[in-house]
C-alpha atoms as a PDB file:
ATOM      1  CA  UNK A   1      14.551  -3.757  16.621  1.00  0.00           C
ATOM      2  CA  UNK A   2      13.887  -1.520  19.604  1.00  0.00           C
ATOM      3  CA  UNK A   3      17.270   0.880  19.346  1.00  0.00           C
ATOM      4  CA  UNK A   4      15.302   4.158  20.310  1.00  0.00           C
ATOM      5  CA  UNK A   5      14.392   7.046  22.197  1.00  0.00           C
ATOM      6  CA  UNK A   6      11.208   5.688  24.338  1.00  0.00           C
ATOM      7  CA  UNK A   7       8.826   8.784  25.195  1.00  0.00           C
ATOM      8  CA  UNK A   8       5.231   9.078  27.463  1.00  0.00           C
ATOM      9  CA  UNK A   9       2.578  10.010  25.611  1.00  0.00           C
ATOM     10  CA  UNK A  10       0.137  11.210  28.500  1.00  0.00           C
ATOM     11  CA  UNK A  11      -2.936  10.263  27.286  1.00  0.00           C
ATOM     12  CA  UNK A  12      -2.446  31.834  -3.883  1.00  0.00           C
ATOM     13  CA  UNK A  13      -2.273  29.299  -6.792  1.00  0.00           C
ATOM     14  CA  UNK A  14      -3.715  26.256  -7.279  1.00  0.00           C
ATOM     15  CA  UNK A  15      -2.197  22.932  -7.751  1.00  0.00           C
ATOM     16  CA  UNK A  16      -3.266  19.506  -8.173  1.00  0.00           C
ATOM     17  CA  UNK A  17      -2.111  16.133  -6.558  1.00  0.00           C
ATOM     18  CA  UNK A  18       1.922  15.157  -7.527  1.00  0.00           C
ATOM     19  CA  UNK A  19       1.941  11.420  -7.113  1.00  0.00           C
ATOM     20  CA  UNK A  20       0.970   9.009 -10.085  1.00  0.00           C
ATOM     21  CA  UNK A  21      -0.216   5.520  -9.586  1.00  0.00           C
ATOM     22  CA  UNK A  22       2.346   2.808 -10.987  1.00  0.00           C
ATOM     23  CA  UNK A  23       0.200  -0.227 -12.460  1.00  0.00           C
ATOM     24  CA  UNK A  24       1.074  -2.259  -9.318  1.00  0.00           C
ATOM     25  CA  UNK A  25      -0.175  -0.137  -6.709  1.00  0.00           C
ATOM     26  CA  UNK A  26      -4.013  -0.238  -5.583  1.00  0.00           C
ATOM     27  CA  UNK A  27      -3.781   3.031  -3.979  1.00  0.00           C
ATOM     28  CA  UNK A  28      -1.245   6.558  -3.081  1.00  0.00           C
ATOM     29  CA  UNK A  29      -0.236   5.083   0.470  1.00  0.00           C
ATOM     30  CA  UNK A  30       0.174   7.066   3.792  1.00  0.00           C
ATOM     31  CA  UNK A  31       3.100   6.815   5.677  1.00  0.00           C
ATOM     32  CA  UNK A  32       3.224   8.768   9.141  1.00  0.00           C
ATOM     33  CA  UNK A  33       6.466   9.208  10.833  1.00  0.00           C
ATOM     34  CA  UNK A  34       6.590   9.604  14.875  1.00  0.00           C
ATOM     35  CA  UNK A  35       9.048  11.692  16.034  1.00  0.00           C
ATOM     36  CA  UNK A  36      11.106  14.139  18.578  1.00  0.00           C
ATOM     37  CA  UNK A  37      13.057  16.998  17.652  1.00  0.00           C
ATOM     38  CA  UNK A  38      15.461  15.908  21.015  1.00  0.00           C
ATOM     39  CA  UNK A  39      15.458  12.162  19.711  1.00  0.00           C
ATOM     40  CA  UNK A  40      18.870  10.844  18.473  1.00  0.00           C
ATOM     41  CA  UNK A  41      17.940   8.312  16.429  1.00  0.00           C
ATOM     42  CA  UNK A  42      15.200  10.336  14.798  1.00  0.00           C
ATOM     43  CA  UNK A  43      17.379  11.813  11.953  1.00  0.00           C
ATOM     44  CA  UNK A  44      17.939   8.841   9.803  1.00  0.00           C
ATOM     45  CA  UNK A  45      14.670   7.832   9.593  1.00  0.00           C
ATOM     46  CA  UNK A  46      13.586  11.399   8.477  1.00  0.00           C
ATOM     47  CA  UNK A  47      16.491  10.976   6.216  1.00  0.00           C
ATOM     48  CA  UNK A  48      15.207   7.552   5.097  1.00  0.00           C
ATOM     49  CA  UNK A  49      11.519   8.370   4.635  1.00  0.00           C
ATOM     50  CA  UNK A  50      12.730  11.288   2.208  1.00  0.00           C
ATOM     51  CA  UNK A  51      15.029   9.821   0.007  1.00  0.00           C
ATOM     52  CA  UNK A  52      12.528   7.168  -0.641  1.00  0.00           C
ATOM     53  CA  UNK A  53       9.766  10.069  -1.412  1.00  0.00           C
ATOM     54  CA  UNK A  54      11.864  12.029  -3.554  1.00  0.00           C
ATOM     55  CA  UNK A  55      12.844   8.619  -5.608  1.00  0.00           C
ATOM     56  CA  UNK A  56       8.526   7.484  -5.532  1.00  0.00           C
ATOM     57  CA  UNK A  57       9.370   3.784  -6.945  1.00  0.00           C
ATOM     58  CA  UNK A  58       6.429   3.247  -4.618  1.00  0.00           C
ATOM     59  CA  UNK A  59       3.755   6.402  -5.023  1.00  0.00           C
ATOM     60  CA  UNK A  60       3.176   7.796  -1.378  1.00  0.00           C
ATOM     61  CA  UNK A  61       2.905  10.665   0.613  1.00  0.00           C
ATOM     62  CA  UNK A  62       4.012  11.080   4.644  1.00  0.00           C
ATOM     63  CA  UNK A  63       4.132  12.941   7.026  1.00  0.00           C
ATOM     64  CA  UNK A  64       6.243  13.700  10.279  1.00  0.00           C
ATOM     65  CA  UNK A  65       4.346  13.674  13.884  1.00  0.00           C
ATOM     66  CA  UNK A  66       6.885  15.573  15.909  1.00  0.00           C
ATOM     67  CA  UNK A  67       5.063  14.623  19.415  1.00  0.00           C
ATOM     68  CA  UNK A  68       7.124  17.904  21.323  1.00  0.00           C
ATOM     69  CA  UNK A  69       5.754  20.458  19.173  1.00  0.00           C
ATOM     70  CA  UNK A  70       2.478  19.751  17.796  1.00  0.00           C
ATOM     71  CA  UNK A  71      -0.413  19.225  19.459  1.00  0.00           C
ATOM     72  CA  UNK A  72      -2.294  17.691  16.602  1.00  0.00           C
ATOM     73  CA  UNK A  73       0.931  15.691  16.467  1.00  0.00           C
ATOM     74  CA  UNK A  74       0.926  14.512  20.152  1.00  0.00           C
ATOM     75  CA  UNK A  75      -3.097  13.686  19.894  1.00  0.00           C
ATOM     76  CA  UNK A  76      -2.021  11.361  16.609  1.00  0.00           C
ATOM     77  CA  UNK A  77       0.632   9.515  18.528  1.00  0.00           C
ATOM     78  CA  UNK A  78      -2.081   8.891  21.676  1.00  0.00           C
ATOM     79  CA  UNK A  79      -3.933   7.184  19.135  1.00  0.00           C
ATOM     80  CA  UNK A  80      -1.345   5.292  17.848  1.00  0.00           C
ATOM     81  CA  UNK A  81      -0.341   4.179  21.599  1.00  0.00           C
ATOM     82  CA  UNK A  82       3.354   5.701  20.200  1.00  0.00           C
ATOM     83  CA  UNK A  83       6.217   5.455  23.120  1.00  0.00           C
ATOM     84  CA  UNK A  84       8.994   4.926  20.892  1.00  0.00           C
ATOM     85  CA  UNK A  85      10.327   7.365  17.826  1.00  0.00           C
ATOM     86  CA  UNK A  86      11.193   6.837  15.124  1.00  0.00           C
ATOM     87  CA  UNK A  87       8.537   5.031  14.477  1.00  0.00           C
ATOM     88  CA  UNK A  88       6.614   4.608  11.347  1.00  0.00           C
ATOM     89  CA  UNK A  89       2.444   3.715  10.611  1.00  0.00           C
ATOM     90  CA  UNK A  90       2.035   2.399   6.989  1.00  0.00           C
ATOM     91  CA  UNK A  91      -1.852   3.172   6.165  1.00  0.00           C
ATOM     92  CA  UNK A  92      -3.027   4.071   9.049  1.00  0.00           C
ATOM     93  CA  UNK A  93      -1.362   1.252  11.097  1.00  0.00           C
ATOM     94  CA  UNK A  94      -1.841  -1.524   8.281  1.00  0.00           C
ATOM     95  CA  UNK A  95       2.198  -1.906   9.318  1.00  0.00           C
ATOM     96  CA  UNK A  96       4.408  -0.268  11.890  1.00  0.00           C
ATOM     97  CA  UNK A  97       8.214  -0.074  11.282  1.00  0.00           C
ATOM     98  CA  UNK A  98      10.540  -0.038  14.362  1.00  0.00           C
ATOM     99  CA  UNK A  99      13.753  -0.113  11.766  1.00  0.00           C
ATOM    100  CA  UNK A 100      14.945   3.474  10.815  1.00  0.00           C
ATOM    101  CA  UNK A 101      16.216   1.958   7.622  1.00  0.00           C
ATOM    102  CA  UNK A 102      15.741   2.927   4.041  1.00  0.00           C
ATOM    103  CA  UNK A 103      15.119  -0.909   3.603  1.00  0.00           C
ATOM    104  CA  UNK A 104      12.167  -1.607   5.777  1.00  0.00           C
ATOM    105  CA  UNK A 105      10.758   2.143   5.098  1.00  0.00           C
ATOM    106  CA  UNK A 106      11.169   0.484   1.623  1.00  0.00           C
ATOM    107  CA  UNK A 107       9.629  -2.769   2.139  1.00  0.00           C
ATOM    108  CA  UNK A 108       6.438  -2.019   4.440  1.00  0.00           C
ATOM    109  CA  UNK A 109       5.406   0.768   2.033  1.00  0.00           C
ATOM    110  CA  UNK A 110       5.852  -1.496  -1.049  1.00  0.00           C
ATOM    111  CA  UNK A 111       3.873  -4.326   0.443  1.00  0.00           C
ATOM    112  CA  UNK A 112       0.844  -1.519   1.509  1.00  0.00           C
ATOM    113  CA  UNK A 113       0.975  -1.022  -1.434  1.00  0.00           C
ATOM    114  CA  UNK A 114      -0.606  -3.661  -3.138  1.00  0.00           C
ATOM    115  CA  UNK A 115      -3.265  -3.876  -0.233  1.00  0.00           C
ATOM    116  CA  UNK A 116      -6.747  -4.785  -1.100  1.00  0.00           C
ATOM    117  CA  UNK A 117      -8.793  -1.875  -0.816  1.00  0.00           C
ATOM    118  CA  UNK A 118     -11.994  -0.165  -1.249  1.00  0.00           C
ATOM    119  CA  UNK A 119     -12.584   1.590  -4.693  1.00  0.00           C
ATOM    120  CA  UNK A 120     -11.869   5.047  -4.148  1.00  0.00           C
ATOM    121  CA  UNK A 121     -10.372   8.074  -6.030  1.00  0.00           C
ATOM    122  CA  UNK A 122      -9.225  11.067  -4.615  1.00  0.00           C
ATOM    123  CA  UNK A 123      -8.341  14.718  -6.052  1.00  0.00           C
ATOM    124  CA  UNK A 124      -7.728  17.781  -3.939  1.00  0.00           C
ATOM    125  CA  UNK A 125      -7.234  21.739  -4.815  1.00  0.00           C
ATOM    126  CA  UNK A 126      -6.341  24.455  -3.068  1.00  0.00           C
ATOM    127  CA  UNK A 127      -5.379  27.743  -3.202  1.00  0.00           C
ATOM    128  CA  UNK A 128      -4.823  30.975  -0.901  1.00  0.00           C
ATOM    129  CA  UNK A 129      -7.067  33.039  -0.199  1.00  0.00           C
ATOM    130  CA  UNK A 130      -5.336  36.278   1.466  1.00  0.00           C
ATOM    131  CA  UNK A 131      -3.769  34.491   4.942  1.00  0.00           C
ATOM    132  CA  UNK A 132      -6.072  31.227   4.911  1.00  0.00           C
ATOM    133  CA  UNK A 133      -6.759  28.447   2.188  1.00  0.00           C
ATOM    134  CA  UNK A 134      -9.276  27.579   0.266  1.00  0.00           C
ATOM    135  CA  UNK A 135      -9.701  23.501   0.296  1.00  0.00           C
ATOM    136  CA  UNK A 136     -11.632  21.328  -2.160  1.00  0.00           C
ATOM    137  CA  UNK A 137     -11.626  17.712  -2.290  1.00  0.00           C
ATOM    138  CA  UNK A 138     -12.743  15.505  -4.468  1.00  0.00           C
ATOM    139  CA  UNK A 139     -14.197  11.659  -3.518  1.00  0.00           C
ATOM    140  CA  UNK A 140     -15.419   8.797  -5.985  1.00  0.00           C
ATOM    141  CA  UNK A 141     -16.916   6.154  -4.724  1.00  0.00           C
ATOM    142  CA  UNK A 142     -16.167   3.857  -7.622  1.00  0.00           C
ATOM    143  CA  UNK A 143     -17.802   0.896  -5.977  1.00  0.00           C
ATOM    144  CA  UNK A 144     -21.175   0.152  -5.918  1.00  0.00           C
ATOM    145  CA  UNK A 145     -21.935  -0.060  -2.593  1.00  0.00           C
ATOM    146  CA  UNK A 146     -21.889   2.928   0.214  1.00  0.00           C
ATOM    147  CA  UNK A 147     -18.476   3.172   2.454  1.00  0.00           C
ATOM    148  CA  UNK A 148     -18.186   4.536   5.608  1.00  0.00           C
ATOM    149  CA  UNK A 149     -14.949   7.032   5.865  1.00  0.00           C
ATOM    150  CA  UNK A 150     -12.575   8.479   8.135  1.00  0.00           C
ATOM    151  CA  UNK A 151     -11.935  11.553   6.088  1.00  0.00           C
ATOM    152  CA  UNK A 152      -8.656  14.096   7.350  1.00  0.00           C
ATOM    153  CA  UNK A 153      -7.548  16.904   5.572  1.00  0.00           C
ATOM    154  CA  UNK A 154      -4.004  17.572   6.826  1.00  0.00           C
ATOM    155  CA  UNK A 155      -2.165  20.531   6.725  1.00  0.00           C
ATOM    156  CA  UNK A 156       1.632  20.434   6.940  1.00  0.00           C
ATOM    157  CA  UNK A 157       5.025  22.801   6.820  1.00  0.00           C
ATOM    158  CA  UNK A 158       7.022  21.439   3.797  1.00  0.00           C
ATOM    159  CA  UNK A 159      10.109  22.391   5.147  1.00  0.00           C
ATOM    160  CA  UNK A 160       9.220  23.017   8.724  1.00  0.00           C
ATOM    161  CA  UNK A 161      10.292  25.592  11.649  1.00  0.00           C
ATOM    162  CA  UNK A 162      11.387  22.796  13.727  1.00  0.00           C
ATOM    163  CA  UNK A 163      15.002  21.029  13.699  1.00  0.00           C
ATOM    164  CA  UNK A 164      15.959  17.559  14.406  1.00  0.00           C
ATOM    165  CA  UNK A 165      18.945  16.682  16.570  1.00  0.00           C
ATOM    166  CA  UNK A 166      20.962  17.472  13.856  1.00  0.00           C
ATOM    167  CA  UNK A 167      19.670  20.899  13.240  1.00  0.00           C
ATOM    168  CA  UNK A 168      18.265  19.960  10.038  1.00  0.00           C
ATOM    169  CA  UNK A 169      14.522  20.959   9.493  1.00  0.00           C
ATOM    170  CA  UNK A 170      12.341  19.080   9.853  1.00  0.00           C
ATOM    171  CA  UNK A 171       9.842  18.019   6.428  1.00  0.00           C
ATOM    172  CA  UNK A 172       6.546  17.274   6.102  1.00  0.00           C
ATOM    173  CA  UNK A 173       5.341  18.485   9.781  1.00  0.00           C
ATOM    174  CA  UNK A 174       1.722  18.139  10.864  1.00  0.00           C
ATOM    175  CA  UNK A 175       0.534  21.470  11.936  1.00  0.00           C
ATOM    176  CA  UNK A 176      -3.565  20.917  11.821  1.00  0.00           C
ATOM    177  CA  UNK A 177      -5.754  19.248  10.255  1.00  0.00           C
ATOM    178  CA  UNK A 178      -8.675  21.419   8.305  1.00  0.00           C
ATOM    179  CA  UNK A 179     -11.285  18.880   8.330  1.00  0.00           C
ATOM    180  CA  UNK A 180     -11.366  15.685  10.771  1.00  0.00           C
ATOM    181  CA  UNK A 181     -14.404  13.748  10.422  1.00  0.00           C
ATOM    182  CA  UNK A 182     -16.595  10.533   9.038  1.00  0.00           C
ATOM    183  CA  UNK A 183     -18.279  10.683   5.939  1.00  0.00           C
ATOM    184  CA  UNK A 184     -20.967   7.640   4.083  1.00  0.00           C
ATOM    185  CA  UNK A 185     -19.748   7.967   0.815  1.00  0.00           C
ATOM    186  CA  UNK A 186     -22.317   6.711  -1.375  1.00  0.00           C
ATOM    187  CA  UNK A 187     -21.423   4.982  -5.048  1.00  0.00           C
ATOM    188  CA  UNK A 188     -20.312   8.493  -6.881  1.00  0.00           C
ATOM    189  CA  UNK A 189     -18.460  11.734  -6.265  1.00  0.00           C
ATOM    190  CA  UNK A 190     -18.517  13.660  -2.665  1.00  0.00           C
ATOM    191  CA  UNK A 191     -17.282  17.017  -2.590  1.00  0.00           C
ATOM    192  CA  UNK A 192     -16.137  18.585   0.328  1.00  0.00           C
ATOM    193  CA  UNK A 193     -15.305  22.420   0.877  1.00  0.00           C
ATOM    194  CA  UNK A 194     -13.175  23.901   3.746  1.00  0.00           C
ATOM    195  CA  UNK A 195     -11.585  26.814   4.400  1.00  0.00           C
ATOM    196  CA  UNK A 196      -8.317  26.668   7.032  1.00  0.00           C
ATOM    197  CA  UNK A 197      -7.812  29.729   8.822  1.00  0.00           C
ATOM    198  CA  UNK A 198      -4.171  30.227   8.763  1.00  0.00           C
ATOM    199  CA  UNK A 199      -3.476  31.270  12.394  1.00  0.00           C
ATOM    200  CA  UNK A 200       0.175  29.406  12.497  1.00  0.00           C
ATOM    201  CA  UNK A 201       1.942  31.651   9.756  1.00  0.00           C
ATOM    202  CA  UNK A 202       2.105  28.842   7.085  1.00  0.00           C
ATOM    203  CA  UNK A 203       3.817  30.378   4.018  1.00  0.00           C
ATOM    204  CA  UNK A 204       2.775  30.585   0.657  1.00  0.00           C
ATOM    205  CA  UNK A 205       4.994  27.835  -1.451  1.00  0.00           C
ATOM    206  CA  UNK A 206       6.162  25.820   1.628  1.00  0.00           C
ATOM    207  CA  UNK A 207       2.631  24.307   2.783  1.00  0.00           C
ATOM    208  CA  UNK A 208       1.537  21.317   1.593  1.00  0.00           C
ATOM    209  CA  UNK A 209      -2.801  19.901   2.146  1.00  0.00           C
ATOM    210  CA  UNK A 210      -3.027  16.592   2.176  1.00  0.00           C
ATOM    211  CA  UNK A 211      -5.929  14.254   2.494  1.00  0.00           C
ATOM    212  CA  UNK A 212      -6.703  10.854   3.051  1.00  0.00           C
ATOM    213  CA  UNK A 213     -10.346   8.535   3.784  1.00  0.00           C
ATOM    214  CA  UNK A 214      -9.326   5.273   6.117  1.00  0.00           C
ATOM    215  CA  UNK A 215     -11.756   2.678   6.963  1.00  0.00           C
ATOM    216  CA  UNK A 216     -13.902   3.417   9.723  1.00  0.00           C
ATOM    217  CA  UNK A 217     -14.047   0.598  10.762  1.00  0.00           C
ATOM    218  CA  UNK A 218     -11.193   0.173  13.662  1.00  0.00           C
ATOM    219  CA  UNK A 219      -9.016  -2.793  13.726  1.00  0.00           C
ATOM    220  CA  UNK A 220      -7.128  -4.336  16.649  1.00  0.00           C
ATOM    221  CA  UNK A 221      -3.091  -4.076  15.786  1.00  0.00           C
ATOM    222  CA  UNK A 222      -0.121  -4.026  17.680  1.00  0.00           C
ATOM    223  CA  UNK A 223       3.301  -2.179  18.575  1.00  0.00           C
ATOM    224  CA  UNK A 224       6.450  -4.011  18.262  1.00  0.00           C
ATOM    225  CA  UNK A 225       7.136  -4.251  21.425  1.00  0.00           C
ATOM    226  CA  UNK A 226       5.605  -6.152  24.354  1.00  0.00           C
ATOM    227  CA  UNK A 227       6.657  -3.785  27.865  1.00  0.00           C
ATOM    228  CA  UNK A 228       4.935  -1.569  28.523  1.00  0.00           C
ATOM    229  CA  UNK A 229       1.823  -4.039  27.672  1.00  0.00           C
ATOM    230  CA  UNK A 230      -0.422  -1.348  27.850  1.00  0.00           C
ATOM    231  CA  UNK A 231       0.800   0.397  24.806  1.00  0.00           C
ATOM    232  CA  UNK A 232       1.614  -2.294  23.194  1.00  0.00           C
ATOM    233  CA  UNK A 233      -1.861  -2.481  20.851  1.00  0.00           C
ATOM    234  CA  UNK A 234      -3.765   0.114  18.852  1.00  0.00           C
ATOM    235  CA  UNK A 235      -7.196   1.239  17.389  1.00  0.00           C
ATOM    236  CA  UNK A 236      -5.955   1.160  13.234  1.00  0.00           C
ATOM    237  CA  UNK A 237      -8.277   2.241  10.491  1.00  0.00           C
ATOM    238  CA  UNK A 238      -6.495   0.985   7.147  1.00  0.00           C
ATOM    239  CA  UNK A 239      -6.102   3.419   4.497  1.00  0.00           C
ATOM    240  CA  UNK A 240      -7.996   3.507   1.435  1.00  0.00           C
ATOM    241  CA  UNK A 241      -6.623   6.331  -0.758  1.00  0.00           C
ATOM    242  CA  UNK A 242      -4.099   9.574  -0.005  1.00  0.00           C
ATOM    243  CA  UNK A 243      -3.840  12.424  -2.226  1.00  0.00           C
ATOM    244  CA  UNK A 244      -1.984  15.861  -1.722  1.00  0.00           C
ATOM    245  CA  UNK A 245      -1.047  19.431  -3.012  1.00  0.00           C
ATOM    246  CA  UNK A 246       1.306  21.940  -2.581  1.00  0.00           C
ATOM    247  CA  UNK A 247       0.883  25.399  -2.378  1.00  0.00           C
END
C-alpha cells in the first residue's frame, strides 16, 4: 500500500543495553524508519513504531532516518534506494513495510525476529567524557567459525530537535554514526573503542549509542513498488544482532 509522500533521493554515566531477549527471539532486531519532517503521513508511523517499542512484546531497537535533516540520514536512505516515507527496513532490509500501521510494524518485526542468524552477542557502554563520549563495544563470536561484519555504531537524539508535521518531536533521530566499518570477527570476543566528538550539541540524558554487526555479505531485495524501476531494488545486509544505551 503506496498511500505516501514520494521524495528524490539524489544519489557522564554509564549504562548498559535495555532490551532483554524473550526465549523466541534469535536476536535484538533493527528497525529503521525513513522519514520527512514535511511528510503527512509520516506521523503515524512514528507513532506506530513507538508504541510498539515502549510495549517490547518483540525486543528491538529503531531508529528514525529523517532524509531533510540529516545527512547521515539522507546517505542511509541512498542506500536503501528510499523514495517513499514512511517507510520501514526490518534488519537491515530483511523486510520493508510500506503500511504505517501498528499491525504490520507489528508483524514484520515479529517474523525478523525469529530469523536464522549468525551466533553473535553484543554489549555496549558508554559514558561522557566532558562534551564527547566514550564508546565501548563488546562482540562474541559464539560460533566457531570467523564472520565477516558490517559493524555501525549509531548515535541518535532520543527526543530529537526536529518536529514532524504535527509538531511533535521527532524520537530516535540518526545524527552520526561513531564508527562505520567491516570487521572479521573471529570465534571469541572483539572489543572495539571509540570516542565521538560531540560537535552537534547532543545532551547528556537524551542521547542514545546504538550498535549493530549485519552480514557483509549484500543481498539483492526489493522496494514495494515497481515505478520508478530504478529504485525499485536494494543492496541489504541482514542483521545479526542490535544492542543500545542511553546516556
Amino acid at each position: 500500500m503506496l498511500n505516501k509522500l514520494i521524495i528524490i533521493l539524489i544519489l557522564g554515566s554509564i549504562s548498559q543495553s535495555f532490551v532483554i531477549l524473550n526465549d523466541d527471539s534469535s536476536h535484538t532486531v533493527l528497525v529503521e524508519l525513513g522519514s520527512l519532517t514535511t511528510c503527512p503521513y509520516c506521523p503515524a508511523g512514528i507513532e506506530a513504531l513507538q508504541e510498539l517499542y515502549e510495549e517490547q512484546e518483540i525486543p528491538f531497537y529503531y531508529m528514525t532516518l529523517v532524509y531533510d535533516k540529516s545527512d547521515v540520514a539522507m546517505q542511509r536512505g541512498r542506500w536503501l534506494n528510499d523514495i517513499y516515507v514512511p517507510m520501514l527496513y526490518v534488519d537491515g532490509g530483511y523486510a520493508v513495510v510500506d503500511e504505517a500501521t501498528k499491525e504490520a510494524y507489528y508483524n514484520a518485526i515479529e517474523e525478523a525476529s525469529k530469523r536464522e542468524v549468525n551466533n553473535i552477542d553484543m554489549n555496549i557502554s558508554a559514558e561522557w567524557d566532558g562534551n564527547d563520549v566514550k564508546i565501548t563495544l563488546y562482540i562474541y563470536n559464539k560460533d566457531l567459525s570467523p564472520h565477516f561484519e558490517h559493524v555501525k555504531i549509531c548515535i541518535l537524539e532520543k527526543v530529537s530537535r526536529w518536529k514532524d508535521a504535527k509538531g511533535e518531536n521527532i524520537r530516535y533521530a540518526l545524527m552520526d554514526y561513531a564508527f562505520n566499518g567491516y570487521l572479521i570477527l573471529k570465534p571469541g570476543e572483539r572489543k572495539v573503542e571509540i570516542k565521538w566528538n560531540n560537535d552537534m550539541d547532543l545532551k547528556e540524558g537524551n542521547t542514545v549509542v546504538l550498535a549493530y554487526a549485519s552480514q557483509a555479505m549484500p543481498k539483492l531485495q526489493k522496494n514495494p513498488w515497481n515505478d520508478p524501476w530504478w529504485s525499485s531494488y536494494f543492496i541489504a545486509q541482514f542483521v545479526d544482532e542490535s544492542c543500545a544505551v542511553e546516556i
